[in-house]
N, C-alpha and C. Protein backbone atom coordinates (compact mmCIF):
# COMPACT_ATOMS: atom_id res chain seq x y z
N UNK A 1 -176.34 16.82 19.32
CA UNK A 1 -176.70 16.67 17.91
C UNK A 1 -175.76 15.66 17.26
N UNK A 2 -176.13 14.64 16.67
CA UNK A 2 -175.65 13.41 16.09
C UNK A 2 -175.20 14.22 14.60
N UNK A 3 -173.84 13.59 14.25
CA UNK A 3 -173.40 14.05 12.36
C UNK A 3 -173.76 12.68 11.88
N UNK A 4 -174.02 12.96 11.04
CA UNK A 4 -174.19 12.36 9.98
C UNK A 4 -173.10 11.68 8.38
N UNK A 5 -172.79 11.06 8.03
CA UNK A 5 -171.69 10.94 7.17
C UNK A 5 -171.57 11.89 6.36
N UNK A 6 -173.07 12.54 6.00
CA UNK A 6 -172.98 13.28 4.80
C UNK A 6 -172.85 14.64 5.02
N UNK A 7 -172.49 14.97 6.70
CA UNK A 7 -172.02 15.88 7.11
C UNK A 7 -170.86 16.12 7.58
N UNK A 8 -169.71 14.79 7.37
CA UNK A 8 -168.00 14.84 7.61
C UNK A 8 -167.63 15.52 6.71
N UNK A 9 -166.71 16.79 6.93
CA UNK A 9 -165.79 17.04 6.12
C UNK A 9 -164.47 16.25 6.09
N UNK A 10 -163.76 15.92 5.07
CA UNK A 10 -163.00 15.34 5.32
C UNK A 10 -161.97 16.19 4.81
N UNK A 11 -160.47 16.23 5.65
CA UNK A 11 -159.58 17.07 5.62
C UNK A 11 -159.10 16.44 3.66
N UNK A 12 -157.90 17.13 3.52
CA UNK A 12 -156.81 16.50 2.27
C UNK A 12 -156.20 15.47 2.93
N UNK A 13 -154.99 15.62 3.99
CA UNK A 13 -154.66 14.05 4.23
C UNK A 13 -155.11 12.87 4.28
N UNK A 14 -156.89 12.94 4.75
CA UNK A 14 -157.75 12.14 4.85
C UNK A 14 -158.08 11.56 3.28
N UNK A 15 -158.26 12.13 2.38
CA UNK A 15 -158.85 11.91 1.38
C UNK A 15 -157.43 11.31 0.39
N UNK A 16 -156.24 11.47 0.44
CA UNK A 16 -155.50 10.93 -0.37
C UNK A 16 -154.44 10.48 0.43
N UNK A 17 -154.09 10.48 1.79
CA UNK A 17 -153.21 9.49 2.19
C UNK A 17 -154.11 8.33 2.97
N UNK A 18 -154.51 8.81 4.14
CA UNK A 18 -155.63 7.83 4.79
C UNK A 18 -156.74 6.71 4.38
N UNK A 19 -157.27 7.55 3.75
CA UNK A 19 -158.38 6.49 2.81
C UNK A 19 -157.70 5.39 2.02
N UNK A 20 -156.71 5.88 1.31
CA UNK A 20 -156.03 4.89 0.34
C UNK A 20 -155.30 4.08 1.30
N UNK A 21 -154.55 4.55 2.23
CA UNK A 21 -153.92 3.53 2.94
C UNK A 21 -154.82 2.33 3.74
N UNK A 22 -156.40 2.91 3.85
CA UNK A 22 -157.46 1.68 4.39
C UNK A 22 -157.88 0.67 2.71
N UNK A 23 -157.60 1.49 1.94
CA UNK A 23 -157.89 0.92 0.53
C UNK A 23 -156.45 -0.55 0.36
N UNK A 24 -155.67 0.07 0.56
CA UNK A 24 -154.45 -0.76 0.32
C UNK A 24 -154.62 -2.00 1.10
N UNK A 25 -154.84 -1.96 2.39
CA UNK A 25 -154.99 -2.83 3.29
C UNK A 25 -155.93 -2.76 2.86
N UNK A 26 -157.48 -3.42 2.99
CA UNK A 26 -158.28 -4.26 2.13
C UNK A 26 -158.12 -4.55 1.28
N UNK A 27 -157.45 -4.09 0.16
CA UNK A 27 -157.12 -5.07 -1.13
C UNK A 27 -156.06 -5.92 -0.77
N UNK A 28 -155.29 -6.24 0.29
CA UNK A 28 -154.33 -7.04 0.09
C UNK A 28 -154.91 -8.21 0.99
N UNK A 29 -156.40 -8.13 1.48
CA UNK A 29 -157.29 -8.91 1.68
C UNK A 29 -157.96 -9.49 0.79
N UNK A 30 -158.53 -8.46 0.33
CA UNK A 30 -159.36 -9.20 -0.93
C UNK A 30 -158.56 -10.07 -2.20
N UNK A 31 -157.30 -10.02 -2.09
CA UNK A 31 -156.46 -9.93 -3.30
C UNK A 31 -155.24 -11.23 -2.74
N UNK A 32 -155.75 -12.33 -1.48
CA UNK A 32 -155.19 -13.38 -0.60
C UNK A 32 -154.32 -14.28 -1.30
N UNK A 33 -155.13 -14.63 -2.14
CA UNK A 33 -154.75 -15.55 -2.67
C UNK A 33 -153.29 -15.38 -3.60
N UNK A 34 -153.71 -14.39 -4.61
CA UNK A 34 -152.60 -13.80 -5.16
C UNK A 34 -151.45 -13.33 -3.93
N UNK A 35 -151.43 -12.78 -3.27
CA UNK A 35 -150.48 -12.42 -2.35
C UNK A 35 -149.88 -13.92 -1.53
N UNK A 36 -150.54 -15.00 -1.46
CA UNK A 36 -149.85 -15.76 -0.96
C UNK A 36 -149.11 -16.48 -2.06
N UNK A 37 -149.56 -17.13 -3.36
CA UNK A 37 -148.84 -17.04 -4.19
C UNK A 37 -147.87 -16.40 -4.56
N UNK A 38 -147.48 -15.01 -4.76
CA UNK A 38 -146.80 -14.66 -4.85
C UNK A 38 -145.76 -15.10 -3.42
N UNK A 39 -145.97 -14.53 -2.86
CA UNK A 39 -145.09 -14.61 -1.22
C UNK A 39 -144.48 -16.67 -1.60
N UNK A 40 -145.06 -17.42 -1.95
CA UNK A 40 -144.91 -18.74 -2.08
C UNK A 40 -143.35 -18.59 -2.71
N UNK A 41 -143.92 -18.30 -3.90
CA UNK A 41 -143.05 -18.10 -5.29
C UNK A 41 -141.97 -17.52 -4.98
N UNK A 42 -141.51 -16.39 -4.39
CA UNK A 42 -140.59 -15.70 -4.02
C UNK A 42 -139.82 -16.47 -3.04
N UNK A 43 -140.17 -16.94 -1.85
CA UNK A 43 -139.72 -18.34 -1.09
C UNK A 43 -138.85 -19.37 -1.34
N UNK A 44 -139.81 -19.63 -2.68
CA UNK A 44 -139.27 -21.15 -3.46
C UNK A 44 -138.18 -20.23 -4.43
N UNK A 45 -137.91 -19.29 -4.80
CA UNK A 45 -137.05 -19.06 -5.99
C UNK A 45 -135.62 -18.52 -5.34
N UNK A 46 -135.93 -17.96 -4.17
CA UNK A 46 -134.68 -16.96 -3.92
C UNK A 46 -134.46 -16.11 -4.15
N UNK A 47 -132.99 -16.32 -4.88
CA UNK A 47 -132.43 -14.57 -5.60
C UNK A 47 -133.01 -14.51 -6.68
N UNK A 48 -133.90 -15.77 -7.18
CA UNK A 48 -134.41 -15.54 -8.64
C UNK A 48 -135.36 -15.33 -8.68
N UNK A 49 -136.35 -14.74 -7.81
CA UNK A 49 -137.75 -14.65 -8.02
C UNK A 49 -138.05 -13.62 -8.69
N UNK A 50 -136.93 -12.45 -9.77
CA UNK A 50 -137.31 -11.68 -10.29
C UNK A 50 -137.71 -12.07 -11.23
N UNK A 51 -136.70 -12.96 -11.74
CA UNK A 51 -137.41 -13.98 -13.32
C UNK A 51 -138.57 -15.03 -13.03
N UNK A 52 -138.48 -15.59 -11.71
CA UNK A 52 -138.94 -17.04 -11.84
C UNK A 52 -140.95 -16.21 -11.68
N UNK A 53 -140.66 -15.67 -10.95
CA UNK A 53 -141.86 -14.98 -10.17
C UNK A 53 -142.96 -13.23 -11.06
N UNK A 54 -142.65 -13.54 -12.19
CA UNK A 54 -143.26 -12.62 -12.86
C UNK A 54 -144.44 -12.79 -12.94
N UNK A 55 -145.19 -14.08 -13.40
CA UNK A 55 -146.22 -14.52 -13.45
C UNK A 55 -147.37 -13.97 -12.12
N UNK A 56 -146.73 -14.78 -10.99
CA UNK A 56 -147.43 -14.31 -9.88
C UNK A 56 -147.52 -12.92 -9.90
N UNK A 57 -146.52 -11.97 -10.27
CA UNK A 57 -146.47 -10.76 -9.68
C UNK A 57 -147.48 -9.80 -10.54
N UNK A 58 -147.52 -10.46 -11.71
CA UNK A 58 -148.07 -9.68 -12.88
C UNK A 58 -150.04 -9.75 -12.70
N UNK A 59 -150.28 -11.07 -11.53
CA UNK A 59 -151.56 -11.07 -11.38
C UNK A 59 -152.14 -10.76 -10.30
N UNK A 60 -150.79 -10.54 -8.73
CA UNK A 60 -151.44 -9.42 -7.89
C UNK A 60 -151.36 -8.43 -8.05
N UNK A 61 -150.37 -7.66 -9.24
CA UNK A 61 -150.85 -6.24 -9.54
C UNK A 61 -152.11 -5.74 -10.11
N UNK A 62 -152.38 -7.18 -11.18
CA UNK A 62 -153.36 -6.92 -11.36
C UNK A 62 -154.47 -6.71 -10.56
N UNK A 63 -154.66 -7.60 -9.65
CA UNK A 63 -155.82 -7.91 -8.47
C UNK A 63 -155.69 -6.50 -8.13
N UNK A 64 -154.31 -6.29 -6.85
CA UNK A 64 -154.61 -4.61 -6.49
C UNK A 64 -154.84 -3.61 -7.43
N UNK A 65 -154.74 -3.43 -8.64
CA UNK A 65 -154.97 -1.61 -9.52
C UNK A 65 -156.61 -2.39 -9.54
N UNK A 66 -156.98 -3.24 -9.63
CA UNK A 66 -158.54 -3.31 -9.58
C UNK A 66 -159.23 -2.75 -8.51
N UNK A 67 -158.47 -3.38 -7.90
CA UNK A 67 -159.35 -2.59 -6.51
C UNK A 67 -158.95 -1.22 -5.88
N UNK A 68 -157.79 -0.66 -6.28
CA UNK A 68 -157.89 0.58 -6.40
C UNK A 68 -158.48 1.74 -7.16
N UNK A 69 -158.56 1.02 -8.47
CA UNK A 69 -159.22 1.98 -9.64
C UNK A 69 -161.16 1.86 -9.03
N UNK A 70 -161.40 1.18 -8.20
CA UNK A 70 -163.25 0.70 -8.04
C UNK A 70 -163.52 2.35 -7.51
N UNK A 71 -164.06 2.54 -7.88
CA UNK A 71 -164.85 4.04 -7.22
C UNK A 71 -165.61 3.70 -6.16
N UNK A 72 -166.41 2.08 -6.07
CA UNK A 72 -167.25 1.43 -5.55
C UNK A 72 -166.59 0.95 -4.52
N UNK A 73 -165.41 0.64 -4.26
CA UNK A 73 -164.28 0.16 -3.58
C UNK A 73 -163.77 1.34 -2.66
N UNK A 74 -163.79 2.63 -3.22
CA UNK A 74 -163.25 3.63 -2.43
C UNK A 74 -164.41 4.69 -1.83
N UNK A 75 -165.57 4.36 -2.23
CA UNK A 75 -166.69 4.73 -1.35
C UNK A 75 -167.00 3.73 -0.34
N UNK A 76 -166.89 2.90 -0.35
CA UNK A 76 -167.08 1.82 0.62
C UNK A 76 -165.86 2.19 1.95
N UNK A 77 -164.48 2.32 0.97
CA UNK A 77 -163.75 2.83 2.32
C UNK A 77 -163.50 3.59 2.78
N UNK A 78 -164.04 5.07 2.37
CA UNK A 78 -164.69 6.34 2.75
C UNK A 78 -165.92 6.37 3.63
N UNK A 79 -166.52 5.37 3.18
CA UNK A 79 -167.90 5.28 4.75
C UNK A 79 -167.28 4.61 5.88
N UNK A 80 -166.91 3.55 5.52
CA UNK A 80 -165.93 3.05 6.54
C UNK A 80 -165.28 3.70 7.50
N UNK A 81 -163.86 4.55 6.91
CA UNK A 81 -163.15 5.53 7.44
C UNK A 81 -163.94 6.56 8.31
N UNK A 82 -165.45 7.36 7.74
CA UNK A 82 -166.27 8.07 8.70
C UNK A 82 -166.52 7.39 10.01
N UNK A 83 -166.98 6.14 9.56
CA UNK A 83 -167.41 5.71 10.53
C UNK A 83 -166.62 5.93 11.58
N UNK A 84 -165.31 5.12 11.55
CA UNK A 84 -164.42 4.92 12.47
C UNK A 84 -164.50 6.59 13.21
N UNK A 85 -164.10 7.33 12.40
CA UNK A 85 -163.96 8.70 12.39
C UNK A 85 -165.09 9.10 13.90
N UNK A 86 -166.28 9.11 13.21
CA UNK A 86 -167.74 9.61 14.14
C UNK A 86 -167.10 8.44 15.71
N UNK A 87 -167.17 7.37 15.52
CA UNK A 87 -166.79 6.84 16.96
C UNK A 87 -165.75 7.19 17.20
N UNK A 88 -164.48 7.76 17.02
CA UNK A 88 -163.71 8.08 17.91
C UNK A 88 -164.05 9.24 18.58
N UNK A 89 -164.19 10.22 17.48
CA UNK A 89 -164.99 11.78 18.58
C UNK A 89 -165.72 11.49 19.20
N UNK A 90 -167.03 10.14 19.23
CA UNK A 90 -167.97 10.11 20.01
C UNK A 90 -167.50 9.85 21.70
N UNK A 91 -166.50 7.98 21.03
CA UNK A 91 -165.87 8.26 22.45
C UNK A 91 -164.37 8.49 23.01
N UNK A 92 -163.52 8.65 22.20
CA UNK A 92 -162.48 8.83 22.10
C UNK A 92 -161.58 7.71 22.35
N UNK A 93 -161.73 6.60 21.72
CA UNK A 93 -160.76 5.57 22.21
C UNK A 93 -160.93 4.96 20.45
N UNK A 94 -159.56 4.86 20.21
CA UNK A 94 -158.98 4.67 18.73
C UNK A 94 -159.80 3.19 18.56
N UNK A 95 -159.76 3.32 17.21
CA UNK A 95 -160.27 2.25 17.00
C UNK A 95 -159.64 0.55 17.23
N UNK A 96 -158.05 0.97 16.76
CA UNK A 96 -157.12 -0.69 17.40
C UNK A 96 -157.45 -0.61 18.52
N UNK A 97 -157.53 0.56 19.38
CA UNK A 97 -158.20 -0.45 21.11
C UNK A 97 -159.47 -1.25 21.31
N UNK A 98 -160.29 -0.51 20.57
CA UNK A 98 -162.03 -0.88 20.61
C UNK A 98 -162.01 -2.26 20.07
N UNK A 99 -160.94 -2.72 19.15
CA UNK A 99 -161.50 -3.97 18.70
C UNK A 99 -160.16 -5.09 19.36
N UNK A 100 -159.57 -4.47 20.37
CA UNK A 100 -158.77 -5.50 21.05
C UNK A 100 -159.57 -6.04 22.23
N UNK A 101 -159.51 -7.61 22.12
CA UNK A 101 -160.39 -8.30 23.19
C UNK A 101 -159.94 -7.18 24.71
N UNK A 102 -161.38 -7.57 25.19
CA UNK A 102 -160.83 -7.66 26.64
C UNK A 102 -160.73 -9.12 27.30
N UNK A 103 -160.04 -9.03 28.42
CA UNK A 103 -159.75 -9.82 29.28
C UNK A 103 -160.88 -10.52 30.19
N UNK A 104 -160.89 -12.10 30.16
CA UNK A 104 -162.69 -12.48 30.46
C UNK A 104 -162.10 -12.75 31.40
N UNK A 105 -161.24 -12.98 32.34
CA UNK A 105 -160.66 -13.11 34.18
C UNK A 105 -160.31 -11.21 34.11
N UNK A 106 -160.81 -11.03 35.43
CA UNK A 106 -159.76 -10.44 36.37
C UNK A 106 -159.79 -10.43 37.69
C-alpha cells in the first residue's frame, strides 16, 4: 500500500527544526544575489564591515524573513521534505547518496 503525503504524519522535530532548516537553505538560494553581495562587502571592508556593510545586510535580511514568513514557501518545503521522506522508507538510501553521481567507468 503506497502513502500518500496527505497521509505523513510528521513528528515535532520535523515540523520546526527540519523543515525550517530545508527552508533556510533554499532561501539562501533564492536570496543569491543578496548573499553574494553581502559576502562581497564584508571582503572588501574587513574589520569594518559592521559599519561599511549595513546596507547589504539590511537587504538579505530582508530577502530571508520573506521567505521565511511565505506560508507558500513553507508548504512547498513541507511537500518537498515528504517527499524525500516517502523515498527513503521506500528505498532506504538517504537522499545526499541518491543524488550523488555515479561513476560512468568501472
Amino acid at each position: 500500500m503506497e502513502t500518500t503525503n496527505e497521509d505523513v504524519q510528521l513528528r515535532h522535530v520535523e515540523l520546526d527544526v527540519l523543515i525550517p532548516k530545508m527552508m533556510r537553505e533554499k532561501a539562501r538560494e533564492r536570496c543569491a544575489e543578496q548573499v553574494e553581495a553581502f559576502t562581497h562587502c564584508c571582503k572588501e571592508s574587513g574589520f569594518f564591515m559592521v559599519f561599511k556593510c549595513r546596507e547589504e545586510n539590511a537587504a538579505l535580511k530582508d530577502c530571508l524573513i520573506k521567505h521565511y514568513q511565505d506560508p507558500v514557501f513553507f508548504e512547498e518545503c513541507k511537500k518537498e521534505y515528504i517527499q524525500e521522506k516517502l523515498e527513503f522508507e521506500r528505498t532506504g538510501i538517504p537522499s545526499k547518496q541518491r543524488k550523488q553521481k555515479l561513476p560512468t567507468s568501472m
